[in-house]
Structure formats: structure tokens, C-alpha cells
PDB file of N, CA and C in Angstrom:
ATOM      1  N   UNK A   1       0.821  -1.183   0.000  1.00  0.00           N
ATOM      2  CA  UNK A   1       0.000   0.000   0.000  1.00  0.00           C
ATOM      3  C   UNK A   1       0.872   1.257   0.000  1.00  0.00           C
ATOM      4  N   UNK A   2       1.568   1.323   0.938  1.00  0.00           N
ATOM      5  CA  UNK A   2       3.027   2.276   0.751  1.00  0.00           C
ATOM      6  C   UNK A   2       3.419   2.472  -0.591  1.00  0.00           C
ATOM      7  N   UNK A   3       3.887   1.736  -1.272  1.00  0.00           N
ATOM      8  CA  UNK A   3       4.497   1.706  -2.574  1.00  0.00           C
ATOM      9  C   UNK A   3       3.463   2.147  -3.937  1.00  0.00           C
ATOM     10  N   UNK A   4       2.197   1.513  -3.626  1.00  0.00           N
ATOM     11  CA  UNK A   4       0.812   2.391  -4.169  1.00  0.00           C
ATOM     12  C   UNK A   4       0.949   3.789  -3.751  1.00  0.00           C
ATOM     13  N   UNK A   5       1.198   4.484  -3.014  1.00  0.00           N
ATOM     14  CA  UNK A   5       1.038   6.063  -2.654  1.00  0.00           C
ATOM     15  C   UNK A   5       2.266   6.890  -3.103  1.00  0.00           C
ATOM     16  N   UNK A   6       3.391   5.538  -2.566  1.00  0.00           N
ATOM     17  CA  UNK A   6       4.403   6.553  -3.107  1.00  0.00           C
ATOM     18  C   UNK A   6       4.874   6.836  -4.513  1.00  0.00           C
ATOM     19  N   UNK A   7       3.911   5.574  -5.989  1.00  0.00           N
ATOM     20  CA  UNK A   7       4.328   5.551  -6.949  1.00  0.00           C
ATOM     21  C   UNK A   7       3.241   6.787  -7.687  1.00  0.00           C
ATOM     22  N   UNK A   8       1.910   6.769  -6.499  1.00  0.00           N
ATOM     23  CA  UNK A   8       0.878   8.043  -6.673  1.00  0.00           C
ATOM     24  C   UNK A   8       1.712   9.103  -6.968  1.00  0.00           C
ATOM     25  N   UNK A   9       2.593   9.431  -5.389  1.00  0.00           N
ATOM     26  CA  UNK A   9       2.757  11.274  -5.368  1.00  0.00           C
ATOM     27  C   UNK A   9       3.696  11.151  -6.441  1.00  0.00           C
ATOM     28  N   UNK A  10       4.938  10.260  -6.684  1.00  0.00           N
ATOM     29  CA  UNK A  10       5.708  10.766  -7.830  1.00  0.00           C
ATOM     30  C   UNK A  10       5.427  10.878  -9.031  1.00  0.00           C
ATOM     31  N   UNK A  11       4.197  10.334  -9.322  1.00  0.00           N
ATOM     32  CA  UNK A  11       3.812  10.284 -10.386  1.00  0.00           C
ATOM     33  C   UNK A  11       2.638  12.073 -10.355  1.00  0.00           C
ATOM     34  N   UNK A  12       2.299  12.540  -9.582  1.00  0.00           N
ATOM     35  CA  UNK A  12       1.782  13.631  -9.408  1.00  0.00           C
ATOM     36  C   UNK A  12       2.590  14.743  -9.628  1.00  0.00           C
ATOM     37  N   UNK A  13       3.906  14.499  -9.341  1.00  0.00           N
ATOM     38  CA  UNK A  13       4.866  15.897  -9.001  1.00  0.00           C
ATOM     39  C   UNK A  13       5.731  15.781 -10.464  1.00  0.00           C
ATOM     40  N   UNK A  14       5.955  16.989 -10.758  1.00  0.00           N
ATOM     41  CA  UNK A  14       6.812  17.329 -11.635  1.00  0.00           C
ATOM     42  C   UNK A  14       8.041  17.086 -11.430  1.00  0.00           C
ATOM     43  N   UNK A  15       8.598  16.195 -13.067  1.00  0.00           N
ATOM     44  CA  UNK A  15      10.252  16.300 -12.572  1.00  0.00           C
ATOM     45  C   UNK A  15      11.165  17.124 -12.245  1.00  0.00           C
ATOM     46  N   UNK A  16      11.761  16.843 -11.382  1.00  0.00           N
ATOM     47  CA  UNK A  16      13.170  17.948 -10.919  1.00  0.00           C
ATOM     48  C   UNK A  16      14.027  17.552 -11.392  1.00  0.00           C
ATOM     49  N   UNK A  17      15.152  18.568 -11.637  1.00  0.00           N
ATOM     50  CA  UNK A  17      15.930  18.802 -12.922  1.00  0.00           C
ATOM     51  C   UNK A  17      17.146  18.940 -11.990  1.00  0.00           C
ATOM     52  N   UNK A  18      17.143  18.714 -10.687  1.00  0.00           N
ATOM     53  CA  UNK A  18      18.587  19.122  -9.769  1.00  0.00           C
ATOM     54  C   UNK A  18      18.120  18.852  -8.905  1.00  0.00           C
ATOM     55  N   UNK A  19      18.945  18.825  -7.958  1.00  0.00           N
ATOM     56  CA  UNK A  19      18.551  18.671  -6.661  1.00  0.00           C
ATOM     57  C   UNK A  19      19.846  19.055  -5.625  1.00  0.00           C
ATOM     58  N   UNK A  20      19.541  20.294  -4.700  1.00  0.00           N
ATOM     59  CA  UNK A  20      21.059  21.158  -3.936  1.00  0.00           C
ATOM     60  C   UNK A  20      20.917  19.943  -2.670  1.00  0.00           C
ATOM     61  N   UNK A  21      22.175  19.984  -2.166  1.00  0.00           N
ATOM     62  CA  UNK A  21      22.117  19.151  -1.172  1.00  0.00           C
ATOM     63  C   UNK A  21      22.024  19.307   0.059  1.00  0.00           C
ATOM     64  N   UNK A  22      21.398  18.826   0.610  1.00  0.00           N
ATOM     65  CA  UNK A  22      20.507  19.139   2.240  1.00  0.00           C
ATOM     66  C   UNK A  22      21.191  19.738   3.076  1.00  0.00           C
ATOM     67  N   UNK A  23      23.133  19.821   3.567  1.00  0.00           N
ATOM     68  CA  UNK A  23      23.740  20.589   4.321  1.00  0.00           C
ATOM     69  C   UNK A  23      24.268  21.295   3.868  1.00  0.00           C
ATOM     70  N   UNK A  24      23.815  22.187   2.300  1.00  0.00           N
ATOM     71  CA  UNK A  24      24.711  22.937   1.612  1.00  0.00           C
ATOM     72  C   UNK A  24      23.725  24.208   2.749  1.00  0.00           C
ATOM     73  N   UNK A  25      24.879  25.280   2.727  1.00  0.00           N
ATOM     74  CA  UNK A  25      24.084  26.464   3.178  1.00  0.00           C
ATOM     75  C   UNK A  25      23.582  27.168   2.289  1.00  0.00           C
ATOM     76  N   UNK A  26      22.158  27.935   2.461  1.00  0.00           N
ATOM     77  CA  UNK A  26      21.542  28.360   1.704  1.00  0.00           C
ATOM     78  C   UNK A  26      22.671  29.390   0.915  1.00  0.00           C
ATOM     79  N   UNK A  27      21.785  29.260  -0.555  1.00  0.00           N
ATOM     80  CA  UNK A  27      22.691  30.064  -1.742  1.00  0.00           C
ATOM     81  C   UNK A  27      22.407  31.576  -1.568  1.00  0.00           C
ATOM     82  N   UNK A  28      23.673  32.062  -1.638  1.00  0.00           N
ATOM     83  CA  UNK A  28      23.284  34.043  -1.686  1.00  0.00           C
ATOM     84  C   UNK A  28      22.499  34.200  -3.073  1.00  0.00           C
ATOM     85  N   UNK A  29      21.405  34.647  -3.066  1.00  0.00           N
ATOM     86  CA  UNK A  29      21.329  35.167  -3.882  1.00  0.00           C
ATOM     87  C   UNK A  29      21.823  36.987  -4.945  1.00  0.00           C
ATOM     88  N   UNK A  30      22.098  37.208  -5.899  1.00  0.00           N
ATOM     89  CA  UNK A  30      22.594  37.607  -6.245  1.00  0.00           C
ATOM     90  C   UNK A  30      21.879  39.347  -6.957  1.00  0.00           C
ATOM     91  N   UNK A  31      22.359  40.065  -6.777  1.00  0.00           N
ATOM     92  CA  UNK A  31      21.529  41.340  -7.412  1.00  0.00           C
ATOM     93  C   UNK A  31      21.027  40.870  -9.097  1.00  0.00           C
ATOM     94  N   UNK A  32      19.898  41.445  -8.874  1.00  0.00           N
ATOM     95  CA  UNK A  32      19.041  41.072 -10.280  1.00  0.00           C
ATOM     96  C   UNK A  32      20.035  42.077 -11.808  1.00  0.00           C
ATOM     97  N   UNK A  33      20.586  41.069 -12.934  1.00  0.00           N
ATOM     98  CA  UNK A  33      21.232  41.988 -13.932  1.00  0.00           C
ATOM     99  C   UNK A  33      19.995  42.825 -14.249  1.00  0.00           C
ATOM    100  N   UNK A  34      20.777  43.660 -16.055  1.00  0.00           N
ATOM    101  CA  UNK A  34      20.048  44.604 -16.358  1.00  0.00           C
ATOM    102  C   UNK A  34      18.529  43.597 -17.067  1.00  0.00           C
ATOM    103  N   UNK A  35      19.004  41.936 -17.515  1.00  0.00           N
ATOM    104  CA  UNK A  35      17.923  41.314 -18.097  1.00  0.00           C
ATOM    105  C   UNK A  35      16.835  41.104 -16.748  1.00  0.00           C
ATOM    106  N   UNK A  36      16.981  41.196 -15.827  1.00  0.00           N
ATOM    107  CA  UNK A  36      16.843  41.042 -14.554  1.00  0.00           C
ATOM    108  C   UNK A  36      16.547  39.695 -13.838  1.00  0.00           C
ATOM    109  N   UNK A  37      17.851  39.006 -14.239  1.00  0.00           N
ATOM    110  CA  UNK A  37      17.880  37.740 -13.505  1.00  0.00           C
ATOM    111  C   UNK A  37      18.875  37.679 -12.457  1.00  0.00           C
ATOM    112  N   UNK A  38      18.472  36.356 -11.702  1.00  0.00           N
ATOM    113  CA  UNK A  38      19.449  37.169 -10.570  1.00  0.00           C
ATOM    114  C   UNK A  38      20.274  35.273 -10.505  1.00  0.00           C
ATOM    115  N   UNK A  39      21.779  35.495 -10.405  1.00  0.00           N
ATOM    116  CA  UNK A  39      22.294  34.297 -10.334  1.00  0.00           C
ATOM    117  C   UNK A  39      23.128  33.834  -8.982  1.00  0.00           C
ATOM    118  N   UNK A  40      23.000  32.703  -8.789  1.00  0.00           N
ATOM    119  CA  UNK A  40      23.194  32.516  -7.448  1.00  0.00           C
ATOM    120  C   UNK A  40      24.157  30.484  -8.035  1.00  0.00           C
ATOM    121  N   UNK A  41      25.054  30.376  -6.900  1.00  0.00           N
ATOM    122  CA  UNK A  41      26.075  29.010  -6.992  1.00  0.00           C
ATOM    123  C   UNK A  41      25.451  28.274  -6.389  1.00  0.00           C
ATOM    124  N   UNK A  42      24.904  26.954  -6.511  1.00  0.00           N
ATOM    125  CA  UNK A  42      24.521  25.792  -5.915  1.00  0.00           C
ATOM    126  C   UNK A  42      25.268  24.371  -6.233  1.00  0.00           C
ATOM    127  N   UNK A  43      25.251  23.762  -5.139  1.00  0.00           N
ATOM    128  CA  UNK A  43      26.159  22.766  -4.935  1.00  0.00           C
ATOM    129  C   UNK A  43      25.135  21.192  -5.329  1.00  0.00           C
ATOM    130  N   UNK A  44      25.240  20.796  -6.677  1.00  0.00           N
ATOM    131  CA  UNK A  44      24.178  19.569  -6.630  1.00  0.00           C
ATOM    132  C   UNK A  44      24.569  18.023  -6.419  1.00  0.00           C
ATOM    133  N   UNK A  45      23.835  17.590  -5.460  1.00  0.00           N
ATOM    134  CA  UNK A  45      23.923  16.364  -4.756  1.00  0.00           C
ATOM    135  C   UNK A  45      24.820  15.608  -5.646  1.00  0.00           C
ATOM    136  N   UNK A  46      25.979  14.733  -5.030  1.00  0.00           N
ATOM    137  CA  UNK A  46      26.620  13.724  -5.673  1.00  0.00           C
ATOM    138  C   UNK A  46      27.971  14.454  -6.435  1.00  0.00           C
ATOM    139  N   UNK A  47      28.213  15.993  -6.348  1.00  0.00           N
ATOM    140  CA  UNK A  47      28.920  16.414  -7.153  1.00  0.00           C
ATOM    141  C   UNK A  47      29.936  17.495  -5.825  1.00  0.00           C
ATOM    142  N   UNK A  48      30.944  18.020  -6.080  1.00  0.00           N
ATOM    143  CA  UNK A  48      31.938  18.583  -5.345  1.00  0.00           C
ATOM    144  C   UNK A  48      31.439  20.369  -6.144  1.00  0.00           C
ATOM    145  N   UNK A  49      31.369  20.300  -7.369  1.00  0.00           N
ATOM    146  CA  UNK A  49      31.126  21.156  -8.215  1.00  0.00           C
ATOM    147  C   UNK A  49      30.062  22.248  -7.857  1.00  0.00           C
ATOM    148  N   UNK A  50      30.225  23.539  -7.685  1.00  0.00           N
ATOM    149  CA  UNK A  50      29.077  24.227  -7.901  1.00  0.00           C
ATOM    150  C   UNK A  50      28.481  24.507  -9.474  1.00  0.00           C
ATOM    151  N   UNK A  51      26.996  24.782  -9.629  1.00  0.00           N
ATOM    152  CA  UNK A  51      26.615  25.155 -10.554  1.00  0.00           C
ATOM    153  C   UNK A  51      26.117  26.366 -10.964  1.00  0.00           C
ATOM    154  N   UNK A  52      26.211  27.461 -11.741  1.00  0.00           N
ATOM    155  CA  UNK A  52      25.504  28.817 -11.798  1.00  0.00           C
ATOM    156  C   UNK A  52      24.475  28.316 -12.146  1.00  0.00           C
ATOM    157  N   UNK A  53      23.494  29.191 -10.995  1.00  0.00           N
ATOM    158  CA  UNK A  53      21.861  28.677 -11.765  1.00  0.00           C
ATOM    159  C   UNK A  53      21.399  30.154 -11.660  1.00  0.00           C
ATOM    160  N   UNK A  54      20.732  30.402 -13.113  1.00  0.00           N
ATOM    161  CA  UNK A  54      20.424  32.182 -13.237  1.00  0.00           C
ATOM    162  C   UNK A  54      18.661  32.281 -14.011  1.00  0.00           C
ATOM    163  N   UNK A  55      17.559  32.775 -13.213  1.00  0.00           N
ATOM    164  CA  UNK A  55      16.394  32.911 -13.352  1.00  0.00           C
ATOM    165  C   UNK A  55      16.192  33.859 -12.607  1.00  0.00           C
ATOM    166  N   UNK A  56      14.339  34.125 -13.108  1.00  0.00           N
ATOM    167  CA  UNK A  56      14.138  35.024 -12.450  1.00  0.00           C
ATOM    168  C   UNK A  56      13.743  35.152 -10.966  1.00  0.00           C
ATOM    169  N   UNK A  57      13.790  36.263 -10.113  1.00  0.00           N
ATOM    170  CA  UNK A  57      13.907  36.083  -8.857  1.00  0.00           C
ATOM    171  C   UNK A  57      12.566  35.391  -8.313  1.00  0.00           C
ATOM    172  N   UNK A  58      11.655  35.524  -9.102  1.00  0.00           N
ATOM    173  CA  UNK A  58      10.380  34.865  -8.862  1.00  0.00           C
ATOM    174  C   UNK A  58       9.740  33.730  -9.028  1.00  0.00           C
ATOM    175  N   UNK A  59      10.574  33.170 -10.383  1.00  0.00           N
ATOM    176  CA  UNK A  59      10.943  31.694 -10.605  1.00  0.00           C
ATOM    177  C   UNK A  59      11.989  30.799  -9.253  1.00  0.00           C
ATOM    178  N   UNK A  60      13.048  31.526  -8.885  1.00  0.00           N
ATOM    179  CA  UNK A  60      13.959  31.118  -7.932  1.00  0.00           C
ATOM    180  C   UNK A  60      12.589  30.922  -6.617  1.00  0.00           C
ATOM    181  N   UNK A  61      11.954  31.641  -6.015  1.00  0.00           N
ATOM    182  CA  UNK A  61      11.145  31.779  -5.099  1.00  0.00           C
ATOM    183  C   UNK A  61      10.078  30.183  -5.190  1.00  0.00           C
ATOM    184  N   UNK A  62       9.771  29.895  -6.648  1.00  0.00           N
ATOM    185  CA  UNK A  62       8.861  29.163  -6.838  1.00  0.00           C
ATOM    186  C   UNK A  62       9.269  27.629  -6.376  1.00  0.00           C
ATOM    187  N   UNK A  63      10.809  27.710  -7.201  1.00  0.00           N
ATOM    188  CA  UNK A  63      11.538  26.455  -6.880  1.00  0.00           C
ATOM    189  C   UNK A  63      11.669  26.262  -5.653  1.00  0.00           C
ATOM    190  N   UNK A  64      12.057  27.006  -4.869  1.00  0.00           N
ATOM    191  CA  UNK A  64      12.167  26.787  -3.635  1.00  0.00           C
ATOM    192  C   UNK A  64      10.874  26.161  -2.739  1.00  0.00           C
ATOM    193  N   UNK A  65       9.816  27.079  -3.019  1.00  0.00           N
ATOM    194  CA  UNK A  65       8.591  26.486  -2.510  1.00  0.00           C
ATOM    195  C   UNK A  65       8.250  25.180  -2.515  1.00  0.00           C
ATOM    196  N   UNK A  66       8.566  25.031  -4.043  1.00  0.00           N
ATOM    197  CA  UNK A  66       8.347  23.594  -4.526  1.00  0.00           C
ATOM    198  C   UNK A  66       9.135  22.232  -3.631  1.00  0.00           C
ATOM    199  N   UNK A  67      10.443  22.741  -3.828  1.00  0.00           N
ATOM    200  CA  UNK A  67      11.236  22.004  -3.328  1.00  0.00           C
ATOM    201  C   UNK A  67      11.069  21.854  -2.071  1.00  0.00           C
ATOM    202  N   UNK A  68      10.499  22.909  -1.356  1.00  0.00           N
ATOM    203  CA  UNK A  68      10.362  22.412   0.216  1.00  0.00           C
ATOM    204  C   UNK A  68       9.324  21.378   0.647  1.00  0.00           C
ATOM    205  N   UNK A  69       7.924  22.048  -0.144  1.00  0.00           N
ATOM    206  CA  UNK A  69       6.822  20.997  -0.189  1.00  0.00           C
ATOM    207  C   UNK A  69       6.823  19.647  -0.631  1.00  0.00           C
ATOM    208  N   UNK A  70       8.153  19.197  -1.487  1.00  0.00           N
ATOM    209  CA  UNK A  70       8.481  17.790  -2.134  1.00  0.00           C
ATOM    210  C   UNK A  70       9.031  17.540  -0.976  1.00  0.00           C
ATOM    211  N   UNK A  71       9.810  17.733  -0.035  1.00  0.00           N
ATOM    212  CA  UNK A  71      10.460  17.462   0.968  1.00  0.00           C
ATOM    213  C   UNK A  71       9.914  16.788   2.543  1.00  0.00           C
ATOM    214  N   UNK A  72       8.760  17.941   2.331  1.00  0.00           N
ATOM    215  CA  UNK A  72       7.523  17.596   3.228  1.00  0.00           C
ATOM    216  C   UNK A  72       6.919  16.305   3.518  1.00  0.00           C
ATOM    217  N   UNK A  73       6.448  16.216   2.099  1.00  0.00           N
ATOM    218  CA  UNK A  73       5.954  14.800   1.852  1.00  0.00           C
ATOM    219  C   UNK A  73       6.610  13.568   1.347  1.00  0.00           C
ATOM    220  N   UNK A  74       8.021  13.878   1.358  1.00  0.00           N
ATOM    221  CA  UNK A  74       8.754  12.836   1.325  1.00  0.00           C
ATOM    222  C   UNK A  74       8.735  12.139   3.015  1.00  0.00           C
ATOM    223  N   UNK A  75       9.190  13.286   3.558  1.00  0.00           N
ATOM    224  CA  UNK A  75       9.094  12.868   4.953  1.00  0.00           C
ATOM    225  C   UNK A  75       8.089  12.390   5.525  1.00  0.00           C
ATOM    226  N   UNK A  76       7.036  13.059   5.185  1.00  0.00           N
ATOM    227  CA  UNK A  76       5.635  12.775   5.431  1.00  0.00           C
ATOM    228  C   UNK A  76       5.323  10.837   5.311  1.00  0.00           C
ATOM    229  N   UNK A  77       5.772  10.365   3.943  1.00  0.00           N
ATOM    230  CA  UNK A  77       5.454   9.125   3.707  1.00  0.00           C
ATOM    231  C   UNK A  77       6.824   8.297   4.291  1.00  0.00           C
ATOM    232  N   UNK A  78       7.433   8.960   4.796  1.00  0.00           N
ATOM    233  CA  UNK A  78       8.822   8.294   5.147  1.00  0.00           C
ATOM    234  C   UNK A  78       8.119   7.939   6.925  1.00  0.00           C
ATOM    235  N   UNK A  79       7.580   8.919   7.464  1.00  0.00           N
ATOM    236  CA  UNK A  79       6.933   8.652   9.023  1.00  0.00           C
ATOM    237  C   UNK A  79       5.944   7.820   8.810  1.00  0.00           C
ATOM    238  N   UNK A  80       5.035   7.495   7.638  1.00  0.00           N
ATOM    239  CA  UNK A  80       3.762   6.588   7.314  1.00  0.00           C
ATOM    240  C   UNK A  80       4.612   5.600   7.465  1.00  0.00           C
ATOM    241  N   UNK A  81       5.456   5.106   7.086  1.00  0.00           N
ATOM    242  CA  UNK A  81       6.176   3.744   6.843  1.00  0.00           C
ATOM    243  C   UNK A  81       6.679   3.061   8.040  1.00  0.00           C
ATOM    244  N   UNK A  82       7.299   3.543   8.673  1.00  0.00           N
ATOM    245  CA  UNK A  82       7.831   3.496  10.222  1.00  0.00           C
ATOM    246  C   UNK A  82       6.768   3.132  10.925  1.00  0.00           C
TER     247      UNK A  82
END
């Protein structure tokens, strides 16, 4: 039944295209250029490497949201299981 829910939510959520890694400290974000994007260094899981990731500051805001709420309910079905 677990594995029914959890093949549900992933199949609900949009793919992610990266993923920063959980003890990186949050990224500075960066003053918006004249296109007005604003770029900021993130460190993605499995890699030593930072990456420039450059959008808009409102897109950056979204990801984040996103990413926290995927996080949520990872955990969320991770305490169902236990």
C-alpha cells in the first residue's frame, strides 16, 4: 500500500531537474542583472562542483517552494512507513 502512494505522489509531481544538497548552506542570492535575472552558486547532490543557476527572482522563489513541499511529503510518507 506504501508503494501504491508513493508511486501516486511521484507520479503527481513534476520532474526535478537538480537537486542542492541538504547541508549545503543556503545560496546568496545575487543582485538582479540589467535582463533582470538574478544568479546565485549551488552545490548539486553527488557532485563537489558548484553550478551557476540564473532565473528570475520569482521563478527562484517558486523552486524553492516547490522544493520544500516535495520534501515535506517525502518525509511525510517516510513517518507513514515506520
Amino acid at each position: 500500500m506504501v508503494s501504491l502512494m508513493l508511486a501516486a505522489m511521484l507520479q503527481s509531481t513534476a520532474p526535478v531537474t537538480s537537486f542542492t544538497a541538504p547541508n549545503a548552506p543556503p545560496a546568496k542570492a545575487g543582485k538582479p542583472n540589467k535582463d533582470g535575472l538574478v544568479c546565485r552558486k549551488e552545490t548539486l547532490v553527488g557532485s563537489r562542483m558548484k553550478t551557476r543557476v540564473c532565473a528570475q527572482a520569482q521563478e527562484l522563489q517558486i523552486r524553492k517552494n516547490e522544493d520544500r513541499d516535495l520534501t515535506e511529503k517525502a518525509q511525510a510518507l517516510q513517518t507513514i512507513r515506520q
